[in-house]
PDB file of N, CA and C in Angstrom:
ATOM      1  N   UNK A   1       0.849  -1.164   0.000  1.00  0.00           N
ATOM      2  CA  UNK A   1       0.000   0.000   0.000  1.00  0.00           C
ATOM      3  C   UNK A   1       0.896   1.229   0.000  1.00  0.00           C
ATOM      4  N   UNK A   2       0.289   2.479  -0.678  1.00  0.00           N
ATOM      5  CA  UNK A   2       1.507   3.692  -1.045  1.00  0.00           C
ATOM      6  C   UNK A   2       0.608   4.726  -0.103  1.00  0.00           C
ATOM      7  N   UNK A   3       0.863   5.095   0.664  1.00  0.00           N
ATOM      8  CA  UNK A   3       0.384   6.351   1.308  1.00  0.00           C
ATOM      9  C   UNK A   3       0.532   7.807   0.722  1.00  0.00           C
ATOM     10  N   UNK A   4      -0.770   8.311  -0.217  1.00  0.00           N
ATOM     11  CA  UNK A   4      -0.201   9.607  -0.330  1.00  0.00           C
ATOM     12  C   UNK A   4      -1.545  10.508  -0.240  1.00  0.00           C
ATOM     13  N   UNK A   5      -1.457  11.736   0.063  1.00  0.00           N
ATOM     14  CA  UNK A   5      -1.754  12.567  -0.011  1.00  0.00           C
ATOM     15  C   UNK A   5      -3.294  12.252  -0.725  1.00  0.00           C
ATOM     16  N   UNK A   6      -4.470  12.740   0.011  1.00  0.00           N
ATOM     17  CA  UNK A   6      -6.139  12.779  -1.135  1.00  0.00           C
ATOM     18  C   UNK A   6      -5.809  13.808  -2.215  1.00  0.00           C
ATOM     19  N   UNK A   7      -5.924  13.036  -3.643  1.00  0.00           N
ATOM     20  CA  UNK A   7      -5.904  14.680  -4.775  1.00  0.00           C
ATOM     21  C   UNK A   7      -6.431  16.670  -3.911  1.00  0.00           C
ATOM     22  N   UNK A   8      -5.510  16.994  -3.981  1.00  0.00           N
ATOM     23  CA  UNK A   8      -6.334  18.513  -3.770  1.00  0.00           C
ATOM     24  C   UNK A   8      -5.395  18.686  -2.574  1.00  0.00           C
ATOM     25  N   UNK A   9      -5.359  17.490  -1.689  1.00  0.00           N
ATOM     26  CA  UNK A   9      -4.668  18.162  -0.398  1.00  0.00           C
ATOM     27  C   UNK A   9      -2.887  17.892  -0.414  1.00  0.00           C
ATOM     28  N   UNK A  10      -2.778  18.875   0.520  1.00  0.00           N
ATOM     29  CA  UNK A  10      -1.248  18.540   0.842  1.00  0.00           C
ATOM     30  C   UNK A  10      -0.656  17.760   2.086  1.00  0.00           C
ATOM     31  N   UNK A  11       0.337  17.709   2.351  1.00  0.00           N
ATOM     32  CA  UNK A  11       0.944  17.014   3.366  1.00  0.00           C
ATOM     33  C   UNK A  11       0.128  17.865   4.466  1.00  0.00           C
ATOM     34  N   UNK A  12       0.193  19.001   4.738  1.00  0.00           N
ATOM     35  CA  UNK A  12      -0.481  19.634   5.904  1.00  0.00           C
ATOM     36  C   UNK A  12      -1.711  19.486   5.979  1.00  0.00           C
ATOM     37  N   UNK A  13      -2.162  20.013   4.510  1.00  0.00           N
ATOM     38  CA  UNK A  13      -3.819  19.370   4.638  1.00  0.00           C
ATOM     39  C   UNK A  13      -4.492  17.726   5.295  1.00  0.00           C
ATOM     40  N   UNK A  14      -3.472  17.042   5.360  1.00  0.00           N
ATOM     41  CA  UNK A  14      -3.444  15.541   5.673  1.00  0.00           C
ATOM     42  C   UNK A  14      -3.463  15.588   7.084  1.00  0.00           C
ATOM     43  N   UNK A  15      -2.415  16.078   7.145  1.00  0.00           N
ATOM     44  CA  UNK A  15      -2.002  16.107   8.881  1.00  0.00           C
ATOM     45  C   UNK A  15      -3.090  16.868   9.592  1.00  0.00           C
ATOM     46  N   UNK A  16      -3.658  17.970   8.797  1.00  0.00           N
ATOM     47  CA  UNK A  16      -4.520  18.269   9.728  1.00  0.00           C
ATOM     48  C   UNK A  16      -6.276  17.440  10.023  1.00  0.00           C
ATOM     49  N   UNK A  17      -6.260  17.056   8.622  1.00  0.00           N
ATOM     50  CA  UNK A  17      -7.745  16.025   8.667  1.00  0.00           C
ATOM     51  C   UNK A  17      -7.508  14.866   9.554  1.00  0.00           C
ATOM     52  N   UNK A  18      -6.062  14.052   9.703  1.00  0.00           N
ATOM     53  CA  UNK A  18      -5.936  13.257  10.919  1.00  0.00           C
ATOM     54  C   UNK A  18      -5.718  13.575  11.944  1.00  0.00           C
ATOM     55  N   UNK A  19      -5.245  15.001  12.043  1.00  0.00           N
ATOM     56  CA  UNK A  19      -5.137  15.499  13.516  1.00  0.00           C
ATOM     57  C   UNK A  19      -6.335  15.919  14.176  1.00  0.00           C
ATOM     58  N   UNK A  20      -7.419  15.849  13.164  1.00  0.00           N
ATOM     59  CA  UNK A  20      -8.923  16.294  13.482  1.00  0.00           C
ATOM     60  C   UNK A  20      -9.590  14.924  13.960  1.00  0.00           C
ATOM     61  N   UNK A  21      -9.485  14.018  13.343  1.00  0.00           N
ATOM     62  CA  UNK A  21     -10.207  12.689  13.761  1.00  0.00           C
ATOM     63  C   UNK A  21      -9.219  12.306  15.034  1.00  0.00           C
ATOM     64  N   UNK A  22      -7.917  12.783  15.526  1.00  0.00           N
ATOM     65  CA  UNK A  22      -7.464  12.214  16.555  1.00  0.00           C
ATOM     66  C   UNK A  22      -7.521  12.847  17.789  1.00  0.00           C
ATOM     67  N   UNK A  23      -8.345  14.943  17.481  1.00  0.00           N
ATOM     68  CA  UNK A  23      -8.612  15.128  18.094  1.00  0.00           C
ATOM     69  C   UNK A  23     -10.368  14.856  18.884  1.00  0.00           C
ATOM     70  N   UNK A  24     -11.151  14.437  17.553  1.00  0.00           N
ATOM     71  CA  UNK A  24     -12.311  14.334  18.138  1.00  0.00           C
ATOM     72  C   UNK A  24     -12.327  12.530  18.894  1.00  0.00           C
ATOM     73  N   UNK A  25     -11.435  11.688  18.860  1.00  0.00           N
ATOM     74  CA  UNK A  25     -11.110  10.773  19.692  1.00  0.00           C
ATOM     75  C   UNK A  25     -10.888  10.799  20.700  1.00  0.00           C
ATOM     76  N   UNK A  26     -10.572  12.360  21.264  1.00  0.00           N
ATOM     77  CA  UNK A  26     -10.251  12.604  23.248  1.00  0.00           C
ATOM     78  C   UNK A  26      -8.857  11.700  23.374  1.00  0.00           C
ATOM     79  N   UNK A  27      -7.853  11.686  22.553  1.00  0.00           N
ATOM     80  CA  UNK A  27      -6.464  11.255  22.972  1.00  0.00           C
ATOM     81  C   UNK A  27      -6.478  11.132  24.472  1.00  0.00           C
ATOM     82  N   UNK A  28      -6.007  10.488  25.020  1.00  0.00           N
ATOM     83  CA  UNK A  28      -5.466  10.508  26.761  1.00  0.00           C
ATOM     84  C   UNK A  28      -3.974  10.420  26.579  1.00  0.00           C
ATOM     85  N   UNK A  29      -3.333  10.562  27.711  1.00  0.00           N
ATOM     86  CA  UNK A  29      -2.143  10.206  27.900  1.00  0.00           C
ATOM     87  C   UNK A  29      -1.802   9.075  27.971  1.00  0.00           C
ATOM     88  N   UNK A  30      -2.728   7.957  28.211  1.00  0.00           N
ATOM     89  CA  UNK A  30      -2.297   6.454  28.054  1.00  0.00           C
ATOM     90  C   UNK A  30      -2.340   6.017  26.442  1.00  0.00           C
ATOM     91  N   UNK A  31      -3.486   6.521  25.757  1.00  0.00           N
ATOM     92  CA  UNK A  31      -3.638   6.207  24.433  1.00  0.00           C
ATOM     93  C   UNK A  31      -2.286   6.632  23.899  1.00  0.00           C
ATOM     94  N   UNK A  32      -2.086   8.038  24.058  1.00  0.00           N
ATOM     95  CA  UNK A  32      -0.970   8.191  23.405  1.00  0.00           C
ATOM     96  C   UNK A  32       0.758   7.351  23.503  1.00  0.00           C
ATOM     97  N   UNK A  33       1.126   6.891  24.992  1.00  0.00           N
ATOM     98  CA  UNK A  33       1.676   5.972  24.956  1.00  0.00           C
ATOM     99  C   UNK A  33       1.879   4.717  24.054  1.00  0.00           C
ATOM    100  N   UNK A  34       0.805   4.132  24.973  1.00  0.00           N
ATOM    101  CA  UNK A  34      -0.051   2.940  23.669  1.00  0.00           C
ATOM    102  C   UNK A  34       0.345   3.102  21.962  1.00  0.00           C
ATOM    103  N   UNK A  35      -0.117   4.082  21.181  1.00  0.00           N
ATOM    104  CA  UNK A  35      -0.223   4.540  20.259  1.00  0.00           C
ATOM    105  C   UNK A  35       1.067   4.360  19.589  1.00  0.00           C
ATOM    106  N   UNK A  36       1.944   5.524  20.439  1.00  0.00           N
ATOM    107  CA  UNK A  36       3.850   5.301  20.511  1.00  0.00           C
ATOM    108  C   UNK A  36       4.244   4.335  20.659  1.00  0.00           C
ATOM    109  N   UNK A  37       3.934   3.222  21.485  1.00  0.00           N
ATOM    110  CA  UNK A  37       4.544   1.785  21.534  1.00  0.00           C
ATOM    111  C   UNK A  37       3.915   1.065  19.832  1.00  0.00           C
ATOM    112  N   UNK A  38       3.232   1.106  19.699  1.00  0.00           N
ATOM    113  CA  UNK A  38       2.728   0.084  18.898  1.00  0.00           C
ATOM    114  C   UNK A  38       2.888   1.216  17.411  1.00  0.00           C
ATOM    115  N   UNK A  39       3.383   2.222  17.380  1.00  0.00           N
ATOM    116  CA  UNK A  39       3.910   2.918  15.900  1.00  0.00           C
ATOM    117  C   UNK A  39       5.956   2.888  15.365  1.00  0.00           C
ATOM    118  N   UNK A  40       6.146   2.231  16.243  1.00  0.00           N
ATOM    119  CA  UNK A  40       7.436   1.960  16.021  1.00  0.00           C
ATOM    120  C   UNK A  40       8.150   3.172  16.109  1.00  0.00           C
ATOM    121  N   UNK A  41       7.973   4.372  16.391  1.00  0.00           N
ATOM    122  CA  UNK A  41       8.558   5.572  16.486  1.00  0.00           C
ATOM    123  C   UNK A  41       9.268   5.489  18.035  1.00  0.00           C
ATOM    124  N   UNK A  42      10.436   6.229  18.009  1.00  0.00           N
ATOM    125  CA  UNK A  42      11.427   5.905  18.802  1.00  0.00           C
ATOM    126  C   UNK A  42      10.219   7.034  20.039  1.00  0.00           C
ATOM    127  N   UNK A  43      10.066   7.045  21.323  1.00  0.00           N
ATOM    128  CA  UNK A  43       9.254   7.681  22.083  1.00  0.00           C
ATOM    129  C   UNK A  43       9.271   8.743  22.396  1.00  0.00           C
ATOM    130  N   UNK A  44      11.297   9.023  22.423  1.00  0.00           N
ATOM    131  CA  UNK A  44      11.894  10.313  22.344  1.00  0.00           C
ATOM    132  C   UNK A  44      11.959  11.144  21.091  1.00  0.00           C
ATOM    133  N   UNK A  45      11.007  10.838  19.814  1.00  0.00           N
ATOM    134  CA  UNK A  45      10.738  11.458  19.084  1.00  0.00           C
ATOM    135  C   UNK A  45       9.935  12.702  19.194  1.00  0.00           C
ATOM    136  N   UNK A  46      10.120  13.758  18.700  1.00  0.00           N
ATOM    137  CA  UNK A  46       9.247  15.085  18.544  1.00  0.00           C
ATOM    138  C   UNK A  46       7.925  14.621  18.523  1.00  0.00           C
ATOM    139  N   UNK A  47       7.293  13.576  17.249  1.00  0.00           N
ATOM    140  CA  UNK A  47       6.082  12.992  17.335  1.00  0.00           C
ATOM    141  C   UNK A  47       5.562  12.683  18.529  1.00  0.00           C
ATOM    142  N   UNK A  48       5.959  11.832  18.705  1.00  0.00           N
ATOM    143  CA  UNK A  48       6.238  11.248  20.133  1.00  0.00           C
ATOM    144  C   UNK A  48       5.929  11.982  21.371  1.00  0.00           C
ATOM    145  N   UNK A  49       6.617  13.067  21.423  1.00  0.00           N
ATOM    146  CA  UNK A  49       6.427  13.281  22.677  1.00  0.00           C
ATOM    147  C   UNK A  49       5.378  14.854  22.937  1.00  0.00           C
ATOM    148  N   UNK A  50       5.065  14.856  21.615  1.00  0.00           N
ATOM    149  CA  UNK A  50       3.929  15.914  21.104  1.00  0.00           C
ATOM    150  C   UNK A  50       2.446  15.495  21.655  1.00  0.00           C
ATOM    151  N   UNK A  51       2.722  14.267  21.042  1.00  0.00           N
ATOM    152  CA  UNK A  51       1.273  13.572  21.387  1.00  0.00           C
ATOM    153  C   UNK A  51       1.024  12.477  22.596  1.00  0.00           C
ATOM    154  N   UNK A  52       1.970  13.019  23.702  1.00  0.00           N
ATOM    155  CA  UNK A  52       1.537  12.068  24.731  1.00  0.00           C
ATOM    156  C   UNK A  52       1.615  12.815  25.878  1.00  0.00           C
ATOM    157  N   UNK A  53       1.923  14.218  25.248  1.00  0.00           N
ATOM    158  CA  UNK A  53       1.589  16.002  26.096  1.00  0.00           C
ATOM    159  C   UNK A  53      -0.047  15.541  27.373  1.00  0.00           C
ATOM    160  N   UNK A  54      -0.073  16.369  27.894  1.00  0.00           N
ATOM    161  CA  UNK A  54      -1.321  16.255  28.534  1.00  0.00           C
ATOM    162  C   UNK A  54      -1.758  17.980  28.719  1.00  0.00           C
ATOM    163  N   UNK A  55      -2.600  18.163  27.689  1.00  0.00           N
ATOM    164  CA  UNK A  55      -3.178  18.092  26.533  1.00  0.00           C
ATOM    165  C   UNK A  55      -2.313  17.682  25.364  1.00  0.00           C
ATOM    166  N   UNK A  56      -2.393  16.517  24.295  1.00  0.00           N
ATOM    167  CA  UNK A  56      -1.930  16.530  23.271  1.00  0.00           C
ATOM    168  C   UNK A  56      -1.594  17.524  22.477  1.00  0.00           C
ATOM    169  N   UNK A  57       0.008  17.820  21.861  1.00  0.00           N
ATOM    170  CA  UNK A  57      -0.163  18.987  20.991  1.00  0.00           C
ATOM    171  C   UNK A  57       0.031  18.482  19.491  1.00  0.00           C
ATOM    172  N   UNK A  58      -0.771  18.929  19.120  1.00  0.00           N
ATOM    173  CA  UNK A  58      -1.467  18.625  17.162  1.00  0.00           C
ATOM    174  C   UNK A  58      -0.889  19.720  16.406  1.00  0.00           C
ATOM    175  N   UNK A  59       0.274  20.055  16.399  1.00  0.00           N
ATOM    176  CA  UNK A  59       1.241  21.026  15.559  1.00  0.00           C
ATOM    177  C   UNK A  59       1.902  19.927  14.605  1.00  0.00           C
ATOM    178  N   UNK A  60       1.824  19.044  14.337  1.00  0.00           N
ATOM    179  CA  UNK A  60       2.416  18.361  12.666  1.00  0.00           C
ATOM    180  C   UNK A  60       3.225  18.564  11.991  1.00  0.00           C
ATOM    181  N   UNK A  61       2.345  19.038  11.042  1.00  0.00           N
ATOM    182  CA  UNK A  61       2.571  19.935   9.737  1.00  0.00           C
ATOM    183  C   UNK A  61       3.598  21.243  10.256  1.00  0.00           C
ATOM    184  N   UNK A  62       3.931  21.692  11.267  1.00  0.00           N
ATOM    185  CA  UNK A  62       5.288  22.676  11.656  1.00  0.00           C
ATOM    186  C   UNK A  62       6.324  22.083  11.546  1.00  0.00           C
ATOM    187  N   UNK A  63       6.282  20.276  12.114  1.00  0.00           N
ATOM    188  CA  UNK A  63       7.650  19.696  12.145  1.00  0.00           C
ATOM    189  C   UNK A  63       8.226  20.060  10.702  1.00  0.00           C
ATOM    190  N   UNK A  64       9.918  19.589  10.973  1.00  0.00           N
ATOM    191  CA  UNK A  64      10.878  19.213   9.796  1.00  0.00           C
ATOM    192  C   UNK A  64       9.755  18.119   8.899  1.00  0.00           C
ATOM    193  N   UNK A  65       9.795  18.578   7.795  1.00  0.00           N
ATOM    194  CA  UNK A  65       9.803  17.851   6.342  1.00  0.00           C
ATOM    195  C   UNK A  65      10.348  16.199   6.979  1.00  0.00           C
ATOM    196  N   UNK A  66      11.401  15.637   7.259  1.00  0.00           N
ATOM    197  CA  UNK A  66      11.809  14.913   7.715  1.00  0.00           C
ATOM    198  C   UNK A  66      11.336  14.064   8.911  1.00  0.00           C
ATOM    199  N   UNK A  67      10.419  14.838   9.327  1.00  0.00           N
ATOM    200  CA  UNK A  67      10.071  14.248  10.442  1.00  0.00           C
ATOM    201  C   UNK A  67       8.434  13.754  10.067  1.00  0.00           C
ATOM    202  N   UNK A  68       7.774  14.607   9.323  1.00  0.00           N
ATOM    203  CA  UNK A  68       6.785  13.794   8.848  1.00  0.00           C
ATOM    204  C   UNK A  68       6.185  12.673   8.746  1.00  0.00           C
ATOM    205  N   UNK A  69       7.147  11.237   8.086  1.00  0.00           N
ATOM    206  CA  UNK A  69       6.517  10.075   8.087  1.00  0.00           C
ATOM    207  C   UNK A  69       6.565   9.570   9.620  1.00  0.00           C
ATOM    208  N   UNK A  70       7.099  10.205  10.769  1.00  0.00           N
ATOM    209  CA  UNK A  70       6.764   9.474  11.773  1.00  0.00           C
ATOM    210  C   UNK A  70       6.071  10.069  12.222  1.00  0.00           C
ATOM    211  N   UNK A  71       5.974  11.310  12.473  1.00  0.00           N
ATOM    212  CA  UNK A  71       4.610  12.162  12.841  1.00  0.00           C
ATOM    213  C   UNK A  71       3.649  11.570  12.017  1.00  0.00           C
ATOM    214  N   UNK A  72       3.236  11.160  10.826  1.00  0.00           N
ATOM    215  CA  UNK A  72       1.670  10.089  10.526  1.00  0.00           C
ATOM    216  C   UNK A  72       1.645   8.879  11.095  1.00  0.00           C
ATOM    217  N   UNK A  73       2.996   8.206  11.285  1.00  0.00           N
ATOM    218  CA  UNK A  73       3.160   7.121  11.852  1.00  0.00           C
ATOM    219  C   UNK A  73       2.528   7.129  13.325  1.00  0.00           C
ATOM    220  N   UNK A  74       2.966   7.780  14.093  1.00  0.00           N
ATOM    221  CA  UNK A  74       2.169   7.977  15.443  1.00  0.00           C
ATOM    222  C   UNK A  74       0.761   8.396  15.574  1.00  0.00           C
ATOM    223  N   UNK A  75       0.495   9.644  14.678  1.00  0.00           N
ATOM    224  CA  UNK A  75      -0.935   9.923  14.711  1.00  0.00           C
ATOM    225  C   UNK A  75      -2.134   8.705  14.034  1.00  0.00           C
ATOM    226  N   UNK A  76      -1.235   8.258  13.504  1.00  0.00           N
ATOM    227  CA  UNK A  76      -2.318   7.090  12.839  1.00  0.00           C
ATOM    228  C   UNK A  76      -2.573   6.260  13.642  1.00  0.00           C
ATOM    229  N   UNK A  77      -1.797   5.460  14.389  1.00  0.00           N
ATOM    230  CA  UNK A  77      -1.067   5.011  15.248  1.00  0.00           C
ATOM    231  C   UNK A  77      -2.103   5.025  16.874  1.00  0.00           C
ATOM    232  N   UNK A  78      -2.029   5.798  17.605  1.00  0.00           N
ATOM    233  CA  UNK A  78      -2.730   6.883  18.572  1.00  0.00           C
ATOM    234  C   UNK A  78      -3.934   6.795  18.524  1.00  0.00           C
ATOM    235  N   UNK A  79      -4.349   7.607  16.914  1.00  0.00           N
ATOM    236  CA  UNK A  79      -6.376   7.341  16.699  1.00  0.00           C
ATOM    237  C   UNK A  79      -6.724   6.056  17.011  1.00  0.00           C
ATOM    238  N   UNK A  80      -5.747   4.985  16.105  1.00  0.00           N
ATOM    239  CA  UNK A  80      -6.574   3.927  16.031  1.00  0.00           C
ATOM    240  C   UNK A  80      -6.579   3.073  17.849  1.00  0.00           C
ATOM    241  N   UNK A  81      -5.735   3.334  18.550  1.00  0.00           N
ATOM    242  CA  UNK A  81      -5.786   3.117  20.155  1.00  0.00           C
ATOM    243  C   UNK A  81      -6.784   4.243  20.935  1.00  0.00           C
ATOM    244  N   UNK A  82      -6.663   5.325  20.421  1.00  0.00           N
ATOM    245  CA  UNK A  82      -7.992   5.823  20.670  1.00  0.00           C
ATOM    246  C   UNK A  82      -9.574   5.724  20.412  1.00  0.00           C
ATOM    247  N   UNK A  83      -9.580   5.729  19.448  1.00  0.00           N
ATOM    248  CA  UNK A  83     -10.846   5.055  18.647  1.00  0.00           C
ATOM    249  C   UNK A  83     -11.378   3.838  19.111  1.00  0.00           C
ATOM    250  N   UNK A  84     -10.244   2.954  19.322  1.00  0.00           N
ATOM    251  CA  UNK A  84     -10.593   1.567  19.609  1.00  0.00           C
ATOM    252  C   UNK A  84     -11.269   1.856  21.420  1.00  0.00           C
ATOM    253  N   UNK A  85     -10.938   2.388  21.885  1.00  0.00           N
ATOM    254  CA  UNK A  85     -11.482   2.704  22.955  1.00  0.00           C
ATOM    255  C   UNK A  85     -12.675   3.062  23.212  1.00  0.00           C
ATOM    256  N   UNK A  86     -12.801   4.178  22.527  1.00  0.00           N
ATOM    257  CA  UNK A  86     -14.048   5.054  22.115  1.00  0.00           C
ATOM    258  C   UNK A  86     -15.111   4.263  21.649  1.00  0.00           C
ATOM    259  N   UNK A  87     -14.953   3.257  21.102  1.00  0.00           N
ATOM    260  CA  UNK A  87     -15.749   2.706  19.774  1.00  0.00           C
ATOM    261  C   UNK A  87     -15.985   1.298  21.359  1.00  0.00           C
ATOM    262  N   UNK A  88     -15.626   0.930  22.439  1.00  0.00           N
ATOM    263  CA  UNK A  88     -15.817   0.020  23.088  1.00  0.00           C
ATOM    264  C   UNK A  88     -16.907   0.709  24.336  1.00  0.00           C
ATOM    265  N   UNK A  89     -16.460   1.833  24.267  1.00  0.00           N
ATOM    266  CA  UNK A  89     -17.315   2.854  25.663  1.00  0.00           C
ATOM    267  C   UNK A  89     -18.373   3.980  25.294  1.00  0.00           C
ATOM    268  N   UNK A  90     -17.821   5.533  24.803  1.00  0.00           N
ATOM    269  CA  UNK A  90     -18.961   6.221  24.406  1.00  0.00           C
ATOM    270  C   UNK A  90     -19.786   5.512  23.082  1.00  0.00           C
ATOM    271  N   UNK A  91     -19.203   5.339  22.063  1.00  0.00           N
ATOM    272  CA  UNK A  91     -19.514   5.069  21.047  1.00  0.00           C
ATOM    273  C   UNK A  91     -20.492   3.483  20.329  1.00  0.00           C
ATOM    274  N   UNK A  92     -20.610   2.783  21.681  1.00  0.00           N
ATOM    275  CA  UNK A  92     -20.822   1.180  21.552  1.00  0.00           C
ATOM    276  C   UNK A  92     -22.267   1.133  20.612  1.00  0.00           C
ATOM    277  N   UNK A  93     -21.764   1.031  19.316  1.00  0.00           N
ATOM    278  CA  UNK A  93     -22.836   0.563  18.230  1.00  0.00           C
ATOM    279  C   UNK A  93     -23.820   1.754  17.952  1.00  0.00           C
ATOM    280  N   UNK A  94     -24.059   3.214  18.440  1.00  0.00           N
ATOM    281  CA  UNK A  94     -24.559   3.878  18.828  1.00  0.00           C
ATOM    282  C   UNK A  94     -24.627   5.392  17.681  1.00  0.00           C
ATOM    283  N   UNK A  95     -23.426   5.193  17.337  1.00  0.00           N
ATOM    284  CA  UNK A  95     -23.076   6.618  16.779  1.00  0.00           C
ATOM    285  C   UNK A  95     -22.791   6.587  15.270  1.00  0.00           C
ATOM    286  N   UNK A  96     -22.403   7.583  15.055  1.00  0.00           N
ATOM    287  CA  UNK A  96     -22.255   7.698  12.643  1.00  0.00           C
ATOM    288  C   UNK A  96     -21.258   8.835  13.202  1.00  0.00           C
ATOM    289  N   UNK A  97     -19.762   8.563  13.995  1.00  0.00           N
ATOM    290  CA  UNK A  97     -19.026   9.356  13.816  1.00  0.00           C
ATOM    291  C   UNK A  97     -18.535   9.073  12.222  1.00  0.00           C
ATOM    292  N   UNK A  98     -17.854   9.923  11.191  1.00  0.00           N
ATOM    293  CA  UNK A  98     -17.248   9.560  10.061  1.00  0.00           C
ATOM    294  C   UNK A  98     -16.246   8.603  10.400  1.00  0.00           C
ATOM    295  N   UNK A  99     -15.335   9.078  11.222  1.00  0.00           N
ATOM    296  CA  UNK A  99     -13.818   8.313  10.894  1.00  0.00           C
ATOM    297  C   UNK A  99     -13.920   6.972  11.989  1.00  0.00           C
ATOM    298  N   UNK A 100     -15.310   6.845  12.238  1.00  0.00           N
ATOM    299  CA  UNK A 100     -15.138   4.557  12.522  1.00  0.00           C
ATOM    300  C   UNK A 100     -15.247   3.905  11.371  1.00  0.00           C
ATOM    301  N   UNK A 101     -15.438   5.146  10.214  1.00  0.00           N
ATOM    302  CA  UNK A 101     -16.071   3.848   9.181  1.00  0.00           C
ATOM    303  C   UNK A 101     -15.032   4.133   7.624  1.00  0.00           C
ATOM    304  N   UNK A 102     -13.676   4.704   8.137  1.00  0.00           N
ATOM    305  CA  UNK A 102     -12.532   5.571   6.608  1.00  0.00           C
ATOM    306  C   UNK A 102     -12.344   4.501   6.161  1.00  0.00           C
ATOM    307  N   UNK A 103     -12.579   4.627   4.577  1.00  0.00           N
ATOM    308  CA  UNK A 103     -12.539   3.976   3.376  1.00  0.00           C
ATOM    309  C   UNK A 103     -11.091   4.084   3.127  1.00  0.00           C
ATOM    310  N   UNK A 104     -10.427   2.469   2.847  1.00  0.00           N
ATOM    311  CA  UNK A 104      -8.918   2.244   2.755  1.00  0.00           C
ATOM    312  C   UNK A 104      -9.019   2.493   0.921  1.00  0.00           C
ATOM    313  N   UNK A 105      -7.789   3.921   0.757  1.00  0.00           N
ATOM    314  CA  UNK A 105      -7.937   3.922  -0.649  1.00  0.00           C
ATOM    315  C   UNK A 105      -6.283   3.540  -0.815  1.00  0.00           C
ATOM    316  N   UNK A 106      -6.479   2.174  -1.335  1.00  0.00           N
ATOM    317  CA  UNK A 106      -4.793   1.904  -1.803  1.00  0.00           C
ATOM    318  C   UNK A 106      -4.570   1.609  -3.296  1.00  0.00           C
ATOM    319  N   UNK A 107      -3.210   1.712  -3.684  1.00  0.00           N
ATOM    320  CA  UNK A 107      -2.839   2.016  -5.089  1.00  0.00           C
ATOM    321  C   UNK A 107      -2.038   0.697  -4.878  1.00  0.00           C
ATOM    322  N   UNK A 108      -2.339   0.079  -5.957  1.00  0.00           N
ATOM    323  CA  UNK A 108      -1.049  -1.054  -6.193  1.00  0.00           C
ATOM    324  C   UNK A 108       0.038  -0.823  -7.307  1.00  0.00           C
ATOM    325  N   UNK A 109       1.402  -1.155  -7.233  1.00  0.00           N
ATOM    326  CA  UNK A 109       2.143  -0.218  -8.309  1.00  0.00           C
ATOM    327  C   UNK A 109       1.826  -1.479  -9.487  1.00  0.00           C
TER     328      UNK A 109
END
C-alpha cells in the first residue's frame, strides 16, 4: 500500500484532517503511549512526545519535512488506540461518527 496525499490536499492538509479525527477521539495520555509503543517511532521522538503532552499537541505539519513520516506514523497510530477505545465505551454501536467507518484507498504499483 503507497500512502499519499487525497488529490487537492497537501501534506499539511493531511495532517490536519488526521489530527482532526485524533482530536475528536479525546487522545489521553495512556492512548498516546499505547499509540507510541505500537507505531514503532522511537518515544523520544518530537512525534512522540507531542502527542503524549497532557493536553496533546497537534502542531504536525510545523515539524521538519523529515520528520513527517513518523509524525503520521504515530498519529495514525494513537487514533486507532484511541478510537478503539471510544468505539468500546462512548460510542458502543450507537453513533455515525465519520472516521469509525474511513474507506482504505490503496494504489497497487
Amino acid at each position: 500500500m503507497v500512502l499519499r496525499p487525497r488529490p487537492g490536499t497537501s501534506a499539511g492538509g493531511t495532517f490536519q484532517e488526521v489530527s482532526g479525527y485524533a482530536m475528536q477521539a479525546h487522545i489521553t495520555p495512556a492512548d498516546g503511549r499505547a499509540g507510541v509503543a505500537k507505531s514503532g517511532v522511537k518515544p523520544t521522538a518530537n512525534p512522540s512526545v507531542m502527542i503524549c503532552m497532557d493536553p496533546p499537541r497537534y502542531g504536525f505539519a510545523s515539524l521538519p519535512a523529515d520528520e513527517h513520516v513518523n509524525a503520521f506514523r504515530v498519529l495514525v497510530s494513537v487514533f486507532t488506540v484511541a478510537d478503539t477505545r471510544r468505539r468500546k465505551t462512548y460510542c458502543k454501536g450507537t453513533c455515525g461518527h465519520a472516521w469509525h467507518n474511513l474507506t482504505a484507498e490503496t494504489e497497487h504499483p
